[in-house]
Protein backbone atom coordinates (compact mmCIF):
# COMPACT_ATOMS: atom_id res chain seq x y z
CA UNK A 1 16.45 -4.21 15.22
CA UNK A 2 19.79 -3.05 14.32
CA UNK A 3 21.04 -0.13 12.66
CA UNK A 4 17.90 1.93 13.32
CA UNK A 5 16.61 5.55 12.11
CA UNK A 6 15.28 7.37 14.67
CA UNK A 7 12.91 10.08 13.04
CA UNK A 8 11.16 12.56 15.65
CA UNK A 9 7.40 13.60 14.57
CA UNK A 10 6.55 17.48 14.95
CA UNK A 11 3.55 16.82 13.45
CA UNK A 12 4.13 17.29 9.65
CA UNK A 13 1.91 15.58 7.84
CA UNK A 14 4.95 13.62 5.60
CA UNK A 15 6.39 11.80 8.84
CA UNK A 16 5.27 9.04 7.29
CA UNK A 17 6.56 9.76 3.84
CA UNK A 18 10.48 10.42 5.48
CA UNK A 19 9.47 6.50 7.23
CA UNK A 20 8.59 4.98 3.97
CA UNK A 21 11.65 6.55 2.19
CA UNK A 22 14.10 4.98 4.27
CA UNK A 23 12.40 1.73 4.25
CA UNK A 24 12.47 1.66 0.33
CA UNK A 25 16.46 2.07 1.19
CA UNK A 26 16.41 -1.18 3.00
CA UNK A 27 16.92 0.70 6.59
CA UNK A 28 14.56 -0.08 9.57
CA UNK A 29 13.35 3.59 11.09
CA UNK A 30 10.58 3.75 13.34
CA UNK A 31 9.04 7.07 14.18
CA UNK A 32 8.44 8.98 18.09
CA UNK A 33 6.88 11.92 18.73
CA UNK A 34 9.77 14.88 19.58
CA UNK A 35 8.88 14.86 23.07
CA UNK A 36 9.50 10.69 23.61
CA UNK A 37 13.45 10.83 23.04
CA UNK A 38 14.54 7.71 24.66
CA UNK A 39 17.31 7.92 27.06
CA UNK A 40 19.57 5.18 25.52
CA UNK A 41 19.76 6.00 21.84
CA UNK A 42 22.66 3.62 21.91
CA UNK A 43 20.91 1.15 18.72
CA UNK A 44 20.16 4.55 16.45
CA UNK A 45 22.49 4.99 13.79
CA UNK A 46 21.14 8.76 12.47
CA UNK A 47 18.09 10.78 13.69
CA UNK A 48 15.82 12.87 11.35
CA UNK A 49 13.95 15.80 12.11
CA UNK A 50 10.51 16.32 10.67
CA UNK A 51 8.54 19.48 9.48
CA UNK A 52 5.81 20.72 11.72
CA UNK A 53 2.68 23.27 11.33
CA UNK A 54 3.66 24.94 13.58
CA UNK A 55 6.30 28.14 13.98
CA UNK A 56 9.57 27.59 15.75
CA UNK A 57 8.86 31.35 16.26
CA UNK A 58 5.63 30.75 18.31
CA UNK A 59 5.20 30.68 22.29
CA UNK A 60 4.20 27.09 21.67
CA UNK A 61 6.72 25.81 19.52
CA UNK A 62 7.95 22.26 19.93
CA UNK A 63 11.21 22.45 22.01
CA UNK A 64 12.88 19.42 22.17
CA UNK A 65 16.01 18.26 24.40
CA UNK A 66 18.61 17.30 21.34
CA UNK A 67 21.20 17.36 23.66
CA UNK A 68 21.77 13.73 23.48
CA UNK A 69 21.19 14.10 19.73
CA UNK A 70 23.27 17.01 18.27
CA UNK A 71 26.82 16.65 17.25
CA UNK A 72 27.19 13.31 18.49
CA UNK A 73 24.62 11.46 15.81
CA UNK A 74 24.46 12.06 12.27
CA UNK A 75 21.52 14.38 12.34
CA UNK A 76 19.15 15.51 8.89
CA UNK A 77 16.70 18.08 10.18
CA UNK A 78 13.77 18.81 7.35
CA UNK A 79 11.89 22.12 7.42
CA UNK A 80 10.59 22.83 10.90
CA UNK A 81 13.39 20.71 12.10
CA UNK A 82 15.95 23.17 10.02
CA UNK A 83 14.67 26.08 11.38
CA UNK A 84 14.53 24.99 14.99
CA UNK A 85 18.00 24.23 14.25
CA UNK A 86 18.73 27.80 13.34
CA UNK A 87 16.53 29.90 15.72
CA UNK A 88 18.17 28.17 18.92
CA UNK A 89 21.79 28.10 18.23
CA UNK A 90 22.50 31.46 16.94
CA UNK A 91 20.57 32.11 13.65
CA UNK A 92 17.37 33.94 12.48
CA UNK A 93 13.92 32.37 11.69
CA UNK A 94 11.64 35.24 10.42
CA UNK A 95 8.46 35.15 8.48
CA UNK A 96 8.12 34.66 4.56
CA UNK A 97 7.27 37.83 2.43
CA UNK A 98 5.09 35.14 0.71
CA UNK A 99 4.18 31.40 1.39
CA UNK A 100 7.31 28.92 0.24
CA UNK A 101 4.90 26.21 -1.38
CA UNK A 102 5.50 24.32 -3.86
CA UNK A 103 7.75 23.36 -6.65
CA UNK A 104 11.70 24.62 -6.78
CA UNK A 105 15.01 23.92 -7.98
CA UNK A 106 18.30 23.51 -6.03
CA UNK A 107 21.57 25.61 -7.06
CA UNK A 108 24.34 24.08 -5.04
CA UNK A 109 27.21 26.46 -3.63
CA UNK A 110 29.14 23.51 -2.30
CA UNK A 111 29.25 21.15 -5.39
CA UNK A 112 31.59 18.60 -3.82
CA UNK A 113 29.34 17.52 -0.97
CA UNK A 114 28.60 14.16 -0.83
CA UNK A 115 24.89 15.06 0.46
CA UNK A 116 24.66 15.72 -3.20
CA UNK A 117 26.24 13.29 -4.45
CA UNK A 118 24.57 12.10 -8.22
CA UNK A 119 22.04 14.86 -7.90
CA UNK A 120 21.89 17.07 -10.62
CA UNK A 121 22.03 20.86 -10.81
CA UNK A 122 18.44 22.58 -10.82
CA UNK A 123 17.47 19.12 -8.94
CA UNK A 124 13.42 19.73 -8.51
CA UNK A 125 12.55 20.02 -5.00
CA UNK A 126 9.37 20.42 -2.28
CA UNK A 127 8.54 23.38 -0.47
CA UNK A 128 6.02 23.84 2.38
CA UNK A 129 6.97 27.00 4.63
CA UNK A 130 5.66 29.92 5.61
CA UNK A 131 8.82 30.95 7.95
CA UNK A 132 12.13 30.99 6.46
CA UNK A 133 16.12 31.29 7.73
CA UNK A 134 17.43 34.17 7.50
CA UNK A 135 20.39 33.48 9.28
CA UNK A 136 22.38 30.20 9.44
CA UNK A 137 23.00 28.98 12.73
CA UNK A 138 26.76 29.02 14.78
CA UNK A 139 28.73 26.97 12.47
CA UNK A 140 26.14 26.88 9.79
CA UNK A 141 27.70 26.40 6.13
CA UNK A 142 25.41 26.83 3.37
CA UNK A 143 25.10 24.30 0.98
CA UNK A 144 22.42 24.97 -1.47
CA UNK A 145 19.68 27.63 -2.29
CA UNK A 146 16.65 27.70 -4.64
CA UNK A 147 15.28 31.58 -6.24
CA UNK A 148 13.48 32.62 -3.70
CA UNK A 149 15.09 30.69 -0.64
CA UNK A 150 18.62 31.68 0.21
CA UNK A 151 19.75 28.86 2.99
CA UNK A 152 17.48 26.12 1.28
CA UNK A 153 20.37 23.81 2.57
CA UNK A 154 23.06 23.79 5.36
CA UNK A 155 25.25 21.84 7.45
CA UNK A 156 26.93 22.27 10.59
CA UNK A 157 30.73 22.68 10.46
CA UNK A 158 33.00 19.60 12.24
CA UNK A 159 29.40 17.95 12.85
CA UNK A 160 27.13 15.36 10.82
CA UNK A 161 24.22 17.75 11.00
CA UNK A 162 22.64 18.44 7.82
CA UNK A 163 19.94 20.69 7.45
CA UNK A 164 17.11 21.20 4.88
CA UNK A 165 14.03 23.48 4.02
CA UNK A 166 12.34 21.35 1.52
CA UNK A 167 10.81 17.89 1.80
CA UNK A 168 12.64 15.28 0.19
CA UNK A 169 10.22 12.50 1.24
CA UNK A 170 7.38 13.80 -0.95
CA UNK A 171 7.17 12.85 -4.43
CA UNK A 172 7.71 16.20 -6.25
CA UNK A 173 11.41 16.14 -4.86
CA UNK A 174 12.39 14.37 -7.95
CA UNK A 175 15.96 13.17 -5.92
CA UNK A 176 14.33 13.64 -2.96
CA UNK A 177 15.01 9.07 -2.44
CA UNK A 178 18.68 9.83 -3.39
CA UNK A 179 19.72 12.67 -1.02
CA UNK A 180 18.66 10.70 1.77
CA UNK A 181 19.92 7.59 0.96
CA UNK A 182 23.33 10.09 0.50
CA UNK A 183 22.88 10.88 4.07
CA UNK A 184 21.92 7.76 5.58
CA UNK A 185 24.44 5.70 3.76
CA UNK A 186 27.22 7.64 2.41
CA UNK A 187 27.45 10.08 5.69
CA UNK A 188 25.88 8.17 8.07
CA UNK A 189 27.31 4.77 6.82
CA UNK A 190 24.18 3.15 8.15
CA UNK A 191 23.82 -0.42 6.94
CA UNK A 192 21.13 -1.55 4.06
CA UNK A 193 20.25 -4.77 5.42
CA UNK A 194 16.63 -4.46 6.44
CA UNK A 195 15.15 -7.13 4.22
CA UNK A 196 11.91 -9.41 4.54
CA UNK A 197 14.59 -12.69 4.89
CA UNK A 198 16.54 -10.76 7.50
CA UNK A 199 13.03 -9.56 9.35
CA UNK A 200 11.79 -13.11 9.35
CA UNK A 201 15.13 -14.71 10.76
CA UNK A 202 15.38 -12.33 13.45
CA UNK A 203 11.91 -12.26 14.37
CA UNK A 204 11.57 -15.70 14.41
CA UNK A 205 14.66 -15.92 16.95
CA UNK A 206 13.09 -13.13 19.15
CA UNK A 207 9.62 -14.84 18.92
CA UNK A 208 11.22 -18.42 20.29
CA UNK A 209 13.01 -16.36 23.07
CA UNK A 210 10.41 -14.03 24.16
CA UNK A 211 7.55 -16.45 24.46
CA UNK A 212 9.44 -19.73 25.12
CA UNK A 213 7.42 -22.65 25.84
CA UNK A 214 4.18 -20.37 26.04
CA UNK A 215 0.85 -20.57 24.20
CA UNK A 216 -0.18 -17.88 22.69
CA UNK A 217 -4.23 -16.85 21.07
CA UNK A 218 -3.99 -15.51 17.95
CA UNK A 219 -6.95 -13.23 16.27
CA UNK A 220 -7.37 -14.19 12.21
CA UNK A 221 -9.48 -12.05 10.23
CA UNK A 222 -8.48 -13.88 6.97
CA UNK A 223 -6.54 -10.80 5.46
CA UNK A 224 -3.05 -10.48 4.95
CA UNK A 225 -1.68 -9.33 8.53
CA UNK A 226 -3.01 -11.51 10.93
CA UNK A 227 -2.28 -14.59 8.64
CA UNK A 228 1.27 -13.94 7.75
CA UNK A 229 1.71 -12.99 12.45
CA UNK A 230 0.19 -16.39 12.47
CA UNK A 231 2.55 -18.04 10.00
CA UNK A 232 5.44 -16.22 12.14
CA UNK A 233 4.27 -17.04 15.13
CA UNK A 234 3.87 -20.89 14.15
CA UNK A 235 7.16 -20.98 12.89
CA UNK A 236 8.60 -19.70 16.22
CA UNK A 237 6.61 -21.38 18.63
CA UNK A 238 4.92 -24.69 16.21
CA UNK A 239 1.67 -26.35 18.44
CA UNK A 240 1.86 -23.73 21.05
CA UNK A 241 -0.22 -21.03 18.79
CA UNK A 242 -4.10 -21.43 18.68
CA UNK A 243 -5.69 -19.51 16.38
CA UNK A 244 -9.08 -18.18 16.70
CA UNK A 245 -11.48 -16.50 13.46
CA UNK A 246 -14.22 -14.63 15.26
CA UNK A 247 -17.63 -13.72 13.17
CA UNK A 248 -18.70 -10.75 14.64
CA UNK A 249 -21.59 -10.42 12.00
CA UNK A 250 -20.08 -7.94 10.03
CA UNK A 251 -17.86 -9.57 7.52
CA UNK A 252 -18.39 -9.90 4.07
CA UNK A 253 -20.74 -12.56 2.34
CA UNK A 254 -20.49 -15.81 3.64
CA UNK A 255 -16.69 -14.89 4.33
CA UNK A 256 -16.81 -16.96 7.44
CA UNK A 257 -16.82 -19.86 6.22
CA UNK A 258 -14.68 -19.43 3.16
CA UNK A 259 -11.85 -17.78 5.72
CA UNK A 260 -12.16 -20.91 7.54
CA UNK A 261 -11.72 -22.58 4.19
CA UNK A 262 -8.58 -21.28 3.57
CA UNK A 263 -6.57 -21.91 6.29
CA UNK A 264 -7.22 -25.71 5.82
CA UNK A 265 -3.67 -27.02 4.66
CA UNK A 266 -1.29 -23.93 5.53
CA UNK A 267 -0.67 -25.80 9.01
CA UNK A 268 -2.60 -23.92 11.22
CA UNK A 269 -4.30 -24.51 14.49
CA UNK A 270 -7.56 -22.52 13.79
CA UNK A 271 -11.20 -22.69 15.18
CA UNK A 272 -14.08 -20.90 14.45
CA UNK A 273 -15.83 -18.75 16.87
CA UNK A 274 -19.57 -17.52 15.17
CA UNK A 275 -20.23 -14.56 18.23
CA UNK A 276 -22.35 -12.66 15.12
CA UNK A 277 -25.13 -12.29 18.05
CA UNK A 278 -22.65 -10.74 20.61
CA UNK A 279 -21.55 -8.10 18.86
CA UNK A 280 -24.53 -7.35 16.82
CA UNK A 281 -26.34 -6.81 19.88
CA UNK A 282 -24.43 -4.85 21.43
CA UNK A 283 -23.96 -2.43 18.90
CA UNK A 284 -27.56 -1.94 19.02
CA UNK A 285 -28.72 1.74 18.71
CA UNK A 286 -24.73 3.43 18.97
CA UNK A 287 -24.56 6.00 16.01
CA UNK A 288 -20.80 7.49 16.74
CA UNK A 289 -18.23 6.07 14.92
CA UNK A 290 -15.56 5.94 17.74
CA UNK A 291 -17.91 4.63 19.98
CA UNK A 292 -18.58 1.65 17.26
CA UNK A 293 -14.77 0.95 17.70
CA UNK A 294 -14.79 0.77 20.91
CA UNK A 295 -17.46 -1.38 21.49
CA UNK A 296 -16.40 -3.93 18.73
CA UNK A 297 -13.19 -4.07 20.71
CA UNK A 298 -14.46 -4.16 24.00
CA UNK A 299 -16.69 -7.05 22.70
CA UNK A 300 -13.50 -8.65 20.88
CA UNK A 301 -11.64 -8.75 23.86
CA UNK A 302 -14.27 -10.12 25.92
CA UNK A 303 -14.59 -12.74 22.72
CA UNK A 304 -11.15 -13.48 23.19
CA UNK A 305 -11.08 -13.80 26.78
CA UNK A 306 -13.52 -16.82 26.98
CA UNK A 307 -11.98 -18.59 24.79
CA UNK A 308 -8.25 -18.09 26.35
CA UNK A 309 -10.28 -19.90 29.56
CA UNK A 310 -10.72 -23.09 27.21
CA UNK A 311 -6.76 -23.11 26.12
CA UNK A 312 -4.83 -24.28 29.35
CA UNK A 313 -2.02 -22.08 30.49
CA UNK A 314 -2.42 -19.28 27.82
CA UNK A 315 -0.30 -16.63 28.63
CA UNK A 316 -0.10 -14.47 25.21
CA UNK A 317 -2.62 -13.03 22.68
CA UNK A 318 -1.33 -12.40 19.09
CA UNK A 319 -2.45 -9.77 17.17
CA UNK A 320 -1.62 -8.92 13.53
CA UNK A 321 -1.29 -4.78 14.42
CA UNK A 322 0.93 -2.75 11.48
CA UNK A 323 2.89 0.57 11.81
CA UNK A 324 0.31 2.49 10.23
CA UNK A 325 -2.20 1.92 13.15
CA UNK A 326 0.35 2.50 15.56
CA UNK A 327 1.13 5.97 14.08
CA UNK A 328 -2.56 6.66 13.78
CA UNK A 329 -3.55 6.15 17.39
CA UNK A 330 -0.79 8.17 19.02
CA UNK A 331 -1.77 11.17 20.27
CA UNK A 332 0.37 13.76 21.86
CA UNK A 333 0.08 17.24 21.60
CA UNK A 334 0.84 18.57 17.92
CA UNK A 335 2.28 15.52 16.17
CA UNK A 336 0.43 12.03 15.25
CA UNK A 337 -2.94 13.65 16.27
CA UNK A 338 -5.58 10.58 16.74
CA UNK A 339 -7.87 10.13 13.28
CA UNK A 340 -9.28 7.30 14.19
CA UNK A 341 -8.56 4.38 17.64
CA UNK A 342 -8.03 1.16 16.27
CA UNK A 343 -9.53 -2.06 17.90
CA UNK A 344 -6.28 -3.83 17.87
CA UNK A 345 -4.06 -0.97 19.64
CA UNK A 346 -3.53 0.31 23.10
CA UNK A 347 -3.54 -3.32 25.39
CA UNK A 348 -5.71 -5.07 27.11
CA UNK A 349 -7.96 -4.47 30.12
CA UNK A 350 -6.67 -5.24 33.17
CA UNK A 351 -8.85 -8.34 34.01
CA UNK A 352 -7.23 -10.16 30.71
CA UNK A 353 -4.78 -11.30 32.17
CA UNK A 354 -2.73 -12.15 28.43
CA UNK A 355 0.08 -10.23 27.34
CA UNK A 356 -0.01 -9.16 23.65
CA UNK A 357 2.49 -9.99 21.08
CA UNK A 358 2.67 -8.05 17.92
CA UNK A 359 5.18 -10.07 15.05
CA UNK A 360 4.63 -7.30 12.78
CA UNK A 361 4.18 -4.07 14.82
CA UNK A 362 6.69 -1.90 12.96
CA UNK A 363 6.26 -2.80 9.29
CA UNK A 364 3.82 -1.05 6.69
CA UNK A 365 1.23 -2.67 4.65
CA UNK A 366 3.58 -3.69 1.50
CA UNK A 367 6.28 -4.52 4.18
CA UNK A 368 4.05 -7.03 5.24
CA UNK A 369 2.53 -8.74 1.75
CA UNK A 370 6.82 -9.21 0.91
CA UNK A 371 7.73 -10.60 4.26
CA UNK A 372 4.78 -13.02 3.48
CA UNK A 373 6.04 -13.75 0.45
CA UNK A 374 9.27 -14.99 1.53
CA UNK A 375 7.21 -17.12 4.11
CA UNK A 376 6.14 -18.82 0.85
CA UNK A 377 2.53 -17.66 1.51
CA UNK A 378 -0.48 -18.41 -1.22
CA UNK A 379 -0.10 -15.13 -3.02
CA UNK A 380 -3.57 -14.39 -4.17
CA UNK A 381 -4.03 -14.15 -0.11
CA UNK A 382 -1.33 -11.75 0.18
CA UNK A 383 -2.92 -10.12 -2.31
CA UNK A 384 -6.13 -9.67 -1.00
CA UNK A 385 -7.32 -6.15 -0.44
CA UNK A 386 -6.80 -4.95 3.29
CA UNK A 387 -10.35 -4.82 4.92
CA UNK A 388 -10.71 -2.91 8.28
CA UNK A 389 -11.14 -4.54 11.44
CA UNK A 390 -14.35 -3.34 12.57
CA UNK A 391 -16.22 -4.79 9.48
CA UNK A 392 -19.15 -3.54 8.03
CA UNK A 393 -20.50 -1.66 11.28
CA UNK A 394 -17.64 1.40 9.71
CA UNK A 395 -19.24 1.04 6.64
CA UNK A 396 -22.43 1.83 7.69
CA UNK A 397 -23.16 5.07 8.38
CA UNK A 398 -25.39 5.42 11.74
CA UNK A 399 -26.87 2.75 13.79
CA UNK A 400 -26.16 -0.93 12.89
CA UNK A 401 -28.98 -3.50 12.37
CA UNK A 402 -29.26 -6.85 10.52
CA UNK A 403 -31.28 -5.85 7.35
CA UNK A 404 -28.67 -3.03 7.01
CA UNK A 405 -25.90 -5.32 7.38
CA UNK A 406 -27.28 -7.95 4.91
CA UNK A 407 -28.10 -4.92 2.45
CA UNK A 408 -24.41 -3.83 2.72
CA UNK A 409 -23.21 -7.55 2.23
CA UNK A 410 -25.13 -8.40 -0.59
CA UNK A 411 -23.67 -4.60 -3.08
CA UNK A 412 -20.35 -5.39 -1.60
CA UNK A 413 -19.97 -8.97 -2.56
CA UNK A 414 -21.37 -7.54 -6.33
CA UNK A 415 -18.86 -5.07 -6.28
CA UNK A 416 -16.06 -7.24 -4.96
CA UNK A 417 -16.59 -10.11 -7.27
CA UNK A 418 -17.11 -7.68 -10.33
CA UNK A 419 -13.86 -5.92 -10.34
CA UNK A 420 -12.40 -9.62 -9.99
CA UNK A 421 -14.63 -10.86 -12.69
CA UNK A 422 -13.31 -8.00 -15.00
CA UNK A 423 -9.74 -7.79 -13.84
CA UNK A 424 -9.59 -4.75 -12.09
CA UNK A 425 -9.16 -6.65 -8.45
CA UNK A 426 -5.13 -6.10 -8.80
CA UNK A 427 -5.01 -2.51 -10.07
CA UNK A 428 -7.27 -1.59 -6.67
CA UNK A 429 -5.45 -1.53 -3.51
CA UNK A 430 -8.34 -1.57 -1.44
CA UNK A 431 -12.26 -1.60 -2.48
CA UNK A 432 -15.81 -1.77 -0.59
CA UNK A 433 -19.24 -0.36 -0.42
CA UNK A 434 -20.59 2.13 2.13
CA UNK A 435 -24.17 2.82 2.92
CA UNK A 436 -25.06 5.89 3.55
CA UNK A 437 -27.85 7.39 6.38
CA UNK A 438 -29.86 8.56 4.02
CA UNK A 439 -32.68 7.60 1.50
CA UNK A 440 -33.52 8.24 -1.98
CA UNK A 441 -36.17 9.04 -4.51
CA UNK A 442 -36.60 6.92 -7.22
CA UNK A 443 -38.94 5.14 -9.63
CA UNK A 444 -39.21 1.27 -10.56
CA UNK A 445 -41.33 0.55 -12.70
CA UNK A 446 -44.65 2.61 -12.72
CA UNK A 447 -43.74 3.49 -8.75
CA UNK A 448 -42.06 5.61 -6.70
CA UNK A 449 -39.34 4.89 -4.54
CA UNK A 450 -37.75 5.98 -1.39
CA UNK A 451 -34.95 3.95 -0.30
CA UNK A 452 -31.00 3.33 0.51
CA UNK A 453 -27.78 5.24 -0.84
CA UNK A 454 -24.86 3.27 -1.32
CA UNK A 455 -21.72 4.78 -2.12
CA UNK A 456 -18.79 2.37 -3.77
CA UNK A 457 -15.04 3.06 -2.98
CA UNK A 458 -11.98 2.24 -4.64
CA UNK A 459 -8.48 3.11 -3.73
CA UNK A 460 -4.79 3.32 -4.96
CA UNK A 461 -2.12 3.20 -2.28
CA UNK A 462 1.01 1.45 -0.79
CA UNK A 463 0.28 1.40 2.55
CA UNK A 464 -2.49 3.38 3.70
CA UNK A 465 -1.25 6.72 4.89
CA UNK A 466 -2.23 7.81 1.47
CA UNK A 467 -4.08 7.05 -1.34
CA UNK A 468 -6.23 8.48 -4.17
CA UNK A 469 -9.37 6.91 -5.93
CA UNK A 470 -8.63 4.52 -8.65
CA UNK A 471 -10.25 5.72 -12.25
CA UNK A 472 -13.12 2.31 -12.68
CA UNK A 473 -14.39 2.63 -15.98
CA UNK A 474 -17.61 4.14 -16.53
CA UNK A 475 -18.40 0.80 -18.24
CA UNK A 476 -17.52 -1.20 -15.23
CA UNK A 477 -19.54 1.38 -12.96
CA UNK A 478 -22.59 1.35 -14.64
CA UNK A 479 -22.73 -2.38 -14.78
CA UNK A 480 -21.80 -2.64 -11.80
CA UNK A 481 -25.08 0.18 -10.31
CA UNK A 482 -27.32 -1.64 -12.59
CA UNK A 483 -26.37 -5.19 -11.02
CA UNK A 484 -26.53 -3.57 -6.84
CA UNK A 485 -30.29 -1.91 -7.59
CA UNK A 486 -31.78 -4.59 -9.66
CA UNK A 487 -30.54 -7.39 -6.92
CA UNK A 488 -30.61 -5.94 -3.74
CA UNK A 489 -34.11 -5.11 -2.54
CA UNK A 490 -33.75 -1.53 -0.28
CA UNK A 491 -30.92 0.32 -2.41
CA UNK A 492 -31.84 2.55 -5.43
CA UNK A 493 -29.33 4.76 -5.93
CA UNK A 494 -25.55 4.15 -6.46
CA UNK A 495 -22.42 6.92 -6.19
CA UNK A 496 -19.03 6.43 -6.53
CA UNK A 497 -16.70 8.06 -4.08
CA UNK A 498 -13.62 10.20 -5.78
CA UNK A 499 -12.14 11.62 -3.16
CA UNK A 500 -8.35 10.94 -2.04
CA UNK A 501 -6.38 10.71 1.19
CA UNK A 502 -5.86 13.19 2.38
CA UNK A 503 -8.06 15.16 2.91
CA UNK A 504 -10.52 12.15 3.10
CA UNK A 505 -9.54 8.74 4.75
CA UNK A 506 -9.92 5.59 2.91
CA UNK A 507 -13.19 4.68 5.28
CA UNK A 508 -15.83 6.87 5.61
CA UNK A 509 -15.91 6.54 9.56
């Protein structure tokens, strides 16, 4: 990719926010942790600094070499990454006589700066800060402050280094979109030309020249990423890409078949590969939730490598991995810590002996669904809710046996097909049912009853990194309870799940 962002992670929890920002500005960023500078920064156009929990005061502050950074790129540092700024090159970082959080306007003391440009006075802005800057660093010109923040905003005289102590990624900086696209474009003069068409054309060409004559496995779950990898990848390289759809026994209802269904006519060399067995047995008494991952990869890869025996001179394995679980299974110390491993991330064993190719590695979820779109993709597939690939076994809380996964199958296919039935399928980003490790009191008829918990889930979100539950109506929800425990023999009770990301994640494990 050309004309690139480089934005270094100190472990704020908005990294991804500044990401999807410049995205929305037609820019292609990616995102390292502050101590994986690379040594040729010769394709990065601008770097950006994120915040950080921790102090830049601290013994264990995160120090990075900006050496190769600093006066010779255009350089936005936001809160932690303003401060650091300041404390080592000749200002003053010293602690808050109360916590900066929250809402705040801007008063600008240099109102011909063209980091402002089209911003209004009093602009509403983001803070999150316990430390603040006392002093600007050697050079430092202050550009803007807010009532109770003095050097809210600063730049660095005869440099490009601009310096801020809000957030302007988060939504409650109200030109928050604007003053970066300011810096990115108007000081930076980095070009806008990261669109789907462009991302297709160029990864088509580096598809055809990385893989060449190759064949190359591909793993389809049905759901929007691996299919529109596959469409990319059979575009680049035509007859060379075999697809495989493994059932590991924990998809939804009858969803083997119907995936297999679907692909019929797009072009595609798929086969179906029922190893429901395999994996169910395997998973066979393991509780932990990690240790469910890792056993539904091991088991995947395993899948995977069989069949790569019975497709002569295979030499790649395609894998529909997005940005989102890249981010979320990095793990250095402070930034990106690990939430969750994800079965499609972090290579192969050593005995596989396939390289992995990942079309869509650095794109986000709604990234994705448009790039498909310009591949001229069915679009009720693209718009099919993203469904994680583990299955069912993280939607069951505990161990993992048949009868649970049947029980789990049967309320989320009624759930699934009722927010369809009624509409509501579109206005829900993602939607499924979870049972819980737990059973219930209840009474049916003239007896009592003591059996399963399910929980339902329903989310709003772009890409993942956040969300917040969707507002069902109570009409829809009651229906929709009523339908699970008169129909499904083992559940009796039904809750709905209104918690939001963060604190919560999407999936329950």
């Amino acid at each position: 990719m050309q004309h690139n962002v480089l934005i270094l992670d100190f472990g704020s929890q908005y990294t991804q926010l500044i990401a999807r920002r410049v995205r929305e500005l037609n820019i292609f960023c990616e995102i390292l942790p502050f101590n994986q500078i690379p040594e040729d920064l010769s394709s990065f156009k601008a770097v950006i600094l994120s915040g950080s929990p921790y102090s830049v005061r601290s013994e264990d502050a995160l120090h990075p070499d900006l050496s190769n950074i600093k006066g010779k790129l255009p350089l936005l540092a936001v809160c932690y990454g303003a401060q650091y700024l300041a404390h080592f090159n000749g200002g003053e970082v010293a602690p808050s006589n109360l916590r900066e959080y929250g809402r705040a306007n801007l008063a600008f003391i240099k109102e011909d700066e063209a980091f402002f440009e089209n911003i209004p006075a009093n602009s509403q802005v983001w803070m999150s800060h316990s430390d603040t800057i006392k002093t600007l660093p050697t050079n430092g010109v202050r550009l803007a402050s807010t009532h109770d923040v003095e050097n809210a905003a600063y730049r660095i005289d005869g440099e490009q280094t601009y310096a801020i102590q809000f957030h302007p990624e988060v939504f409650h900086s109200t030109d928050g979109t604007e003053l970066i696209k300011n810096f990115l474009v108007n000081i930076a003069q980095v070009a806008q030309d990261f669109t789907p068409n462009a991302f297709v054309e160029e990864t088509i060409a580096d598809l055809k020249q990385k893989i060449g004559n190759d064949r190359v496995i591909l793993g389809l779950s049905g759901g929007v990423d691996s299919t529109v990898a596959a469409v990319l990848l059979n575009k680049a390289i035509g007859e060379n890409l075999y697809c495989i759809f493994v059932n590991n026994g924990l998809l939804r209802k009858d969803e083997f078949q119907s995936v297999l269904d679907q692909y019929k006519g797009m072009g595609l060399n798929v086969k179906g590969v029922d190893a429901a067995d395999r994996f169910l047995g395997e998973l066979a008494g393991i509780e932990e939730p990690e240790a469910k991952r890792k056993v539904i990869g091991k088991v995947f890869v395993d899948v995977f490598d069989d069949e790569s025996k019975l497709v002569k001179d295979a030499k790649w394995l395609g894998q529909g991995t997005i940005y989102p679980d890249v981010i979320e299974s990095v793990s250095v110390k402070g930034p990106s810590a690990t939430i969750k491993s994800h079965h499609n991330v972090g290579g192969l064993p050593d005995y596989m002996k396939l390289q992995v190719v990942e079309p869509l590695r650095m794109l986000f979820k709604d990234e994705v669904r448009r790039v498909g779109a310009s591949l001229g993709i069915d679009p009720e597939l693209l718009g099919r809710h993203p469904f994680p690939g583990p299955g069912l076994s993280i939607r069951i809380l505990g161990d993992i046996t048949p009868e649970k996964v049947a029980i789990l199958q049967e309320v989320d296919a009624i759930f699934i097909n009722g927010l369809k039935e009624h509409g509501l399928y579109n206005d829900v980003w993602q939607a499924g049912a979870i049972l819980l490790p737990v059973n219930s009191v209840g009474v049916m008829g003239d007896e009592r009853t003591y059996e399963k918990v399910v929980a339902l889930r329903a989310v709003q979100s772009t890409d993942g990194m956040t969300a917040d539950w969707v507002h069902l109506p109570y009409e829809f929800l009651m229906e929709i309870s009523n339908k699970i425990i008169n129909r499904v023999k083992g559940v009796n009770r039904v809750v709905y799940d209104i918690s939001s990301k963060p604190p919560a994640t999407i999936e329950w494990e």
